[in-house]
N, C-alpha and C. Protein backbone atom coordinates (compact mmCIF):
# COMPACT_ATOMS: atom_id res chain seq x y z
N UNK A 1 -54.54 -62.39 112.47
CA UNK A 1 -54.08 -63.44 111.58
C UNK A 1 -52.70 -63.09 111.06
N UNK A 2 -51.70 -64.36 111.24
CA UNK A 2 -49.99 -63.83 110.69
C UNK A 2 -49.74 -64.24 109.10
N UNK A 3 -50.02 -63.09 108.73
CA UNK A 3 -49.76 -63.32 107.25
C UNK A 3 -48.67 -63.34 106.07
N UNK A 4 -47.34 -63.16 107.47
CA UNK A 4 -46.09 -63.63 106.91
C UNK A 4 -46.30 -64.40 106.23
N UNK A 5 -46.63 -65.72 107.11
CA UNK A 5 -46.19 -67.58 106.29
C UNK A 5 -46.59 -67.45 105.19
N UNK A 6 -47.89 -66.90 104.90
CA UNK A 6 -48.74 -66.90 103.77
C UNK A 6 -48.07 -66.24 102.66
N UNK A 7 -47.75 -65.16 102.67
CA UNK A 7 -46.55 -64.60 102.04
C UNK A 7 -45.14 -65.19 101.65
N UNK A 8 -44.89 -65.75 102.45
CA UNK A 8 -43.64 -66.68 102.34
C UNK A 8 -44.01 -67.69 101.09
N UNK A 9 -45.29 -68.37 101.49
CA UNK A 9 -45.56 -69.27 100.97
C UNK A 9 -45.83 -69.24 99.20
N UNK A 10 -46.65 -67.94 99.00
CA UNK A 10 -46.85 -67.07 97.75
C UNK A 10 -45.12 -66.67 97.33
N UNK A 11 -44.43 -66.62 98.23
CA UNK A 11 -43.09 -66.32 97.39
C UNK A 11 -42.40 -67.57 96.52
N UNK A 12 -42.81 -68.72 97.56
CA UNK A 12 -42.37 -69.86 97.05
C UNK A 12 -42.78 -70.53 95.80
N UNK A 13 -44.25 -70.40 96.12
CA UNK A 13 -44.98 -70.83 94.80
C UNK A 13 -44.83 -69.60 93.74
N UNK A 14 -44.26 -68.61 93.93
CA UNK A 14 -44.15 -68.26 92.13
C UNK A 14 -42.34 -68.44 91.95
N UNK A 15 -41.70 -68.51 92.63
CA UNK A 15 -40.21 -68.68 92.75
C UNK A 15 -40.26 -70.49 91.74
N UNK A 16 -41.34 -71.30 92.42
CA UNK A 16 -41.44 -72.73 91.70
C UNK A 16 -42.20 -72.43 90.06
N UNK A 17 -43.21 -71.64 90.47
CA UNK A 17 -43.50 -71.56 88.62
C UNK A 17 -42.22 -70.78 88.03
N UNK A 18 -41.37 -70.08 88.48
CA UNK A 18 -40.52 -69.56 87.24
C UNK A 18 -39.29 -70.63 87.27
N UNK A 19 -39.16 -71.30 88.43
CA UNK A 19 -38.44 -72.43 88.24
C UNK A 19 -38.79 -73.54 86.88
N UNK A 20 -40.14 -73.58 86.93
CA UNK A 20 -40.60 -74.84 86.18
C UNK A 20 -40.29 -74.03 84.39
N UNK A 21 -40.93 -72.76 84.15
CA UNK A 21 -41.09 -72.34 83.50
C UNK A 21 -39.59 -72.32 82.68
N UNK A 22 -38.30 -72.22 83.48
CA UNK A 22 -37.02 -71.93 83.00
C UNK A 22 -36.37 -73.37 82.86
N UNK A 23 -37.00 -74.34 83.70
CA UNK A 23 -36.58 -75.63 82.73
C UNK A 23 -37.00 -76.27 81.85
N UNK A 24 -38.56 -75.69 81.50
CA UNK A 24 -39.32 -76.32 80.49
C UNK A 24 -38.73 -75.52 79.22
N UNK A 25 -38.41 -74.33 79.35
CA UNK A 25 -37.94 -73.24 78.18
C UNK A 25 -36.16 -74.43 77.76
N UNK A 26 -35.44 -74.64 78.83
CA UNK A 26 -34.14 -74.85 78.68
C UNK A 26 -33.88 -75.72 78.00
N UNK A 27 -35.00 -76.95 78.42
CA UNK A 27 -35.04 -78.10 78.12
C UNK A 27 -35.46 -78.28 76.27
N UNK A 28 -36.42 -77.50 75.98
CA UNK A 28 -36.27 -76.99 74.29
C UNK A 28 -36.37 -78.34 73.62
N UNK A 29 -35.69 -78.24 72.15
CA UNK A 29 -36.22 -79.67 71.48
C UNK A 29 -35.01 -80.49 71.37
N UNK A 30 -33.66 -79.84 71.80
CA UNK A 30 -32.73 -80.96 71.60
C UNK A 30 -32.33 -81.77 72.97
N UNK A 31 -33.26 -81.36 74.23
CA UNK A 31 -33.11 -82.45 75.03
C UNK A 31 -33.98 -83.94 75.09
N UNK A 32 -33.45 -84.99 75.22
CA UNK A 32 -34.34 -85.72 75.37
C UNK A 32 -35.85 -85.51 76.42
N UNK A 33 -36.59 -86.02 76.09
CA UNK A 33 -37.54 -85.74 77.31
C UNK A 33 -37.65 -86.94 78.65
N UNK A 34 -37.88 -86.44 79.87
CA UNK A 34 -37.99 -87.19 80.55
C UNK A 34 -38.59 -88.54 80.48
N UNK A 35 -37.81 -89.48 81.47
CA UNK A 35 -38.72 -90.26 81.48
C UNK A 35 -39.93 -90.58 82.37
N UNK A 36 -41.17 -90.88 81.55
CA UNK A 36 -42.50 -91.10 82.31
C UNK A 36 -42.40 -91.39 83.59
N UNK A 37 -41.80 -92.70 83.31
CA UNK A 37 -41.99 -93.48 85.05
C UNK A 37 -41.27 -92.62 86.21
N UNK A 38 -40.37 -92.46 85.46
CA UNK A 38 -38.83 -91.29 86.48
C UNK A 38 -40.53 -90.25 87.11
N UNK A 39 -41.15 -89.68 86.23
CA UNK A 39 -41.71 -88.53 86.78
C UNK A 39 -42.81 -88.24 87.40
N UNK A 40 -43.09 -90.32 86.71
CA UNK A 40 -44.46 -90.46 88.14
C UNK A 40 -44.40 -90.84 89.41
N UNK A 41 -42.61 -91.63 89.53
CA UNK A 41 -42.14 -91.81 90.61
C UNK A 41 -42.29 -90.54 91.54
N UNK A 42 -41.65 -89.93 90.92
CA UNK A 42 -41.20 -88.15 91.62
C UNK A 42 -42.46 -87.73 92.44
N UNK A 43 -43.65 -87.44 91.49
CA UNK A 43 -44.84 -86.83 91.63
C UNK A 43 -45.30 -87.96 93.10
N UNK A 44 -45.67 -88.76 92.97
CA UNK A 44 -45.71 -89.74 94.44
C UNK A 44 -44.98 -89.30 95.12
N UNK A 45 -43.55 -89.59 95.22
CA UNK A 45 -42.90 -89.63 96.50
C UNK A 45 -42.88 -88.09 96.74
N UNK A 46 -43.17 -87.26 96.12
CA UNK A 46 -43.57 -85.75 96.39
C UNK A 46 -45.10 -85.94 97.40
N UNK A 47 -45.52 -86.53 96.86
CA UNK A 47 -47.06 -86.27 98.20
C UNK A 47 -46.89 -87.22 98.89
N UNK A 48 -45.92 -88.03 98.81
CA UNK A 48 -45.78 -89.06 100.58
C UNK A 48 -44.77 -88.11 101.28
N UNK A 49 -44.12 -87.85 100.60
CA UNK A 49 -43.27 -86.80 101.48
C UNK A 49 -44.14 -85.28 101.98
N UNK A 50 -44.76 -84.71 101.53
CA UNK A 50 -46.04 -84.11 101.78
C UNK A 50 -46.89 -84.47 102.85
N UNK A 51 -47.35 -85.60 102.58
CA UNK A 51 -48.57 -86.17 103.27
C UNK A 51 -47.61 -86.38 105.49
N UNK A 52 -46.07 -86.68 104.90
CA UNK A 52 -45.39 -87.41 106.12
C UNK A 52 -45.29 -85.72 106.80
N UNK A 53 -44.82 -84.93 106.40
CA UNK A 53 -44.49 -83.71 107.00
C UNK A 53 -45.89 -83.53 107.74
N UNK A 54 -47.34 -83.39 106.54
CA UNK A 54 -48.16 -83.24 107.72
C UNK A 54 -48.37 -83.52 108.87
N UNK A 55 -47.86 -84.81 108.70
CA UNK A 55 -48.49 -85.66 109.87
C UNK A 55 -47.69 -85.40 110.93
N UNK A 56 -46.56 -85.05 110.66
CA UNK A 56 -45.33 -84.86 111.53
C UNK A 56 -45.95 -83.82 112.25
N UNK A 57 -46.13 -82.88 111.77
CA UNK A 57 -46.93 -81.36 112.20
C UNK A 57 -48.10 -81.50 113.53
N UNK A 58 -48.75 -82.08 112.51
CA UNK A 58 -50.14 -82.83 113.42
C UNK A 58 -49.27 -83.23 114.33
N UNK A 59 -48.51 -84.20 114.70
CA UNK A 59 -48.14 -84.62 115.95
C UNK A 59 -47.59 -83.94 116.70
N UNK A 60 -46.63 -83.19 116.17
CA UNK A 60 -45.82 -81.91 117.15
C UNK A 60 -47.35 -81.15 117.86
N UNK A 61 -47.86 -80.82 117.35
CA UNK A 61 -49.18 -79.55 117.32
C UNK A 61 -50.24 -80.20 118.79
N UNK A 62 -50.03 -81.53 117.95
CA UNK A 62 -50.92 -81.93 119.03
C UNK A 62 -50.14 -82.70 120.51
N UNK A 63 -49.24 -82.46 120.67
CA UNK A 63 -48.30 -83.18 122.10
C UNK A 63 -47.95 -81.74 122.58
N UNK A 64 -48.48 -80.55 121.93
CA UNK A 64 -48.50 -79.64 123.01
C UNK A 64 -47.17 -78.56 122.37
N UNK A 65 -46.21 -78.77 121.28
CA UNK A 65 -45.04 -78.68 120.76
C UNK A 65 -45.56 -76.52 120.83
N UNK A 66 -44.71 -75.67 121.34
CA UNK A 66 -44.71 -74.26 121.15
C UNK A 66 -44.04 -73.99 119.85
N UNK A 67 -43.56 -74.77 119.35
CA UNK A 67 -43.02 -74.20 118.18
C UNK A 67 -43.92 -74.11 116.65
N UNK A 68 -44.54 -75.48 117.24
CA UNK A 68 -45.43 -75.74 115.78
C UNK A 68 -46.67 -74.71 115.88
N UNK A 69 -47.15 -73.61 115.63
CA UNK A 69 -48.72 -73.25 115.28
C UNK A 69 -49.77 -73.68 114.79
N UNK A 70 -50.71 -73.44 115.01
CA UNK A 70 -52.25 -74.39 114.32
C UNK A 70 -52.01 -73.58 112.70
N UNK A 71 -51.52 -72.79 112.16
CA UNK A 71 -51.52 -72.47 110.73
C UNK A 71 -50.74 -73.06 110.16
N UNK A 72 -49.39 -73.67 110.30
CA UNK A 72 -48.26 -74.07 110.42
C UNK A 72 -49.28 -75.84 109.75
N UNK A 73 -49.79 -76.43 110.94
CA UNK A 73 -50.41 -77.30 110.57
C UNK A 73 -51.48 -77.25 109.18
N UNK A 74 -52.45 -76.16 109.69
CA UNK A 74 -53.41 -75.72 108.28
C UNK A 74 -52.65 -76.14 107.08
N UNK A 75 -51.62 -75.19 106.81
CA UNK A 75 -51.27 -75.10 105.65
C UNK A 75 -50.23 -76.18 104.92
N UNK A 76 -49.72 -77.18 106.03
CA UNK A 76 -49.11 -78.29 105.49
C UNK A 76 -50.03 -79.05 105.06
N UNK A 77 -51.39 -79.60 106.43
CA UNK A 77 -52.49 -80.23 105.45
C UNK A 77 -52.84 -79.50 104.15
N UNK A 78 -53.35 -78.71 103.77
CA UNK A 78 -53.83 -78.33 102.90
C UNK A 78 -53.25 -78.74 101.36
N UNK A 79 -51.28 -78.54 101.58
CA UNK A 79 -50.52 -78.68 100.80
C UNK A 79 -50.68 -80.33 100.59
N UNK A 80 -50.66 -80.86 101.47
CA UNK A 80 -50.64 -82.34 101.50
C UNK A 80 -52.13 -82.94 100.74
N UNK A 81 -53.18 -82.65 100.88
CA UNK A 81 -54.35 -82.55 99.89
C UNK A 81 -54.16 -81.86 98.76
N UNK A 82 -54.00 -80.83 98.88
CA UNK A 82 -53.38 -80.82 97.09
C UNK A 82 -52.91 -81.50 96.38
N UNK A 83 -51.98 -81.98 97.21
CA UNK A 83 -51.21 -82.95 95.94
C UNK A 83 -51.24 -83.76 95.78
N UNK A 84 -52.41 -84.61 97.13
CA UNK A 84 -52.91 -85.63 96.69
C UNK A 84 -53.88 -85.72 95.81
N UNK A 85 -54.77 -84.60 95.61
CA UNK A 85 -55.79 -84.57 95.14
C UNK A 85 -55.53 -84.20 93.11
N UNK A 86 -54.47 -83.79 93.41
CA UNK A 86 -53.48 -83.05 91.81
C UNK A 86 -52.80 -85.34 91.26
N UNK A 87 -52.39 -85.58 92.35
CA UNK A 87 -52.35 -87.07 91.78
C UNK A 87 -53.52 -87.96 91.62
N UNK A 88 -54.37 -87.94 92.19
CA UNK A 88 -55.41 -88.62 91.94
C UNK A 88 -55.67 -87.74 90.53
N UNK A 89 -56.07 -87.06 90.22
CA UNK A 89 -56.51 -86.35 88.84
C UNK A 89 -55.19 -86.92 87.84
N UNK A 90 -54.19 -87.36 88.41
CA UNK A 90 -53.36 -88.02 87.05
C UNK A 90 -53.94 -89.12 87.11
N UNK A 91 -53.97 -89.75 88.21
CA UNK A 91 -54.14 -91.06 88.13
C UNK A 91 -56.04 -91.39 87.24
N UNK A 92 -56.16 -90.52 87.70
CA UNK A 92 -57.99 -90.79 86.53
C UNK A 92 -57.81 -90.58 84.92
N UNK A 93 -56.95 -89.41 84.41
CA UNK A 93 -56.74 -88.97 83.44
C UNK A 93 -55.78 -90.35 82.76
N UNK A 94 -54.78 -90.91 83.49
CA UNK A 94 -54.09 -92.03 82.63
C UNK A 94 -54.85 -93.14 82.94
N UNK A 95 -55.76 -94.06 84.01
CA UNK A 95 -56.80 -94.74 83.68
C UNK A 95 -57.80 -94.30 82.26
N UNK A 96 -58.42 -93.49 82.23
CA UNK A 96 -59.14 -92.92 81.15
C UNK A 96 -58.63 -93.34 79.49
N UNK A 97 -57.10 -92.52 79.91
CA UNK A 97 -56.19 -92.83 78.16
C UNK A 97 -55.80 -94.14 78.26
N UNK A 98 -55.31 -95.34 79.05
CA UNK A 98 -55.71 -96.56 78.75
C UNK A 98 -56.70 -97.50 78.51
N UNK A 99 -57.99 -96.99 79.21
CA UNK A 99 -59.39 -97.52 78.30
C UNK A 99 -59.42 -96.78 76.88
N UNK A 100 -58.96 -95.83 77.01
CA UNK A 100 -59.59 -95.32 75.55
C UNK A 100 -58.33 -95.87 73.96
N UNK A 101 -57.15 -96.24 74.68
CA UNK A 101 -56.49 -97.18 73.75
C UNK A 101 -56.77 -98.44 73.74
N UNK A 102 -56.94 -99.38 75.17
CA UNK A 102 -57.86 -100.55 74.83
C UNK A 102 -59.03 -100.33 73.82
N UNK A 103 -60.03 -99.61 73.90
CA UNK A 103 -61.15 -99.35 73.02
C UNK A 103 -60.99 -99.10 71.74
N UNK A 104 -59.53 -98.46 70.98
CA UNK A 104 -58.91 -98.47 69.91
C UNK A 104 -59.14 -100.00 69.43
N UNK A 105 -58.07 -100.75 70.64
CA UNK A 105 -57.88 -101.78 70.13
C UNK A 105 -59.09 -102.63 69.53
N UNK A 106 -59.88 -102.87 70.41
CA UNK A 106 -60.80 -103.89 70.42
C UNK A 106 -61.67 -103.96 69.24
């Protein structure tokens, strides 16, 4: 088993948490805060762009492509379910807080 990628991949993902971590610190109380929509846009076109690479993969992988590997594929699907599965969990959590402000209302 080549456990470079995997490694690579672990480099990336903590290279992105100290990324996140150093703009959430930067950003502090005298920036405005983002806007919502701006960041639910983002978060989508982050897992269609996700979801498209897989597929891209899948197709190379499967027309026979030497370059692409079956892990190569693994681990883009995988990434690509994550984040679909990390948006669906927004998308339940802000369904949820709009029934539960309708229910304020009513």
């Amino acid at each position: 088993m080549n456990v470079d990628g995997l490694d690579a991949l672990l480099t990336q993902l903590r290279a992105l948490a100290d990324q996140a971590q150093g703009q959430t610190a930067a950003r502090g109380a005298t920036a405005a805060p983002a806007d919502f929509a701006d960041t639910l846009k983002t978060l989508v076109n982050g897992v269609n762009d996700r979801q498209g690479s897989a597929n891209a993969l899948q197709q190379q992988f499967s027309t026979g492509d030497k370059s692409v590997s079956l892990s190569q594929v693994m681990v883009a699907s995988q990434k690509a379910d994550l984040s679909f599965q990390t948006m669906l969990q927004v998308r339940n959590k802000l369904v949820s807080a709009y029934q539960d402000i309708m229910n304020i209302q009513a």
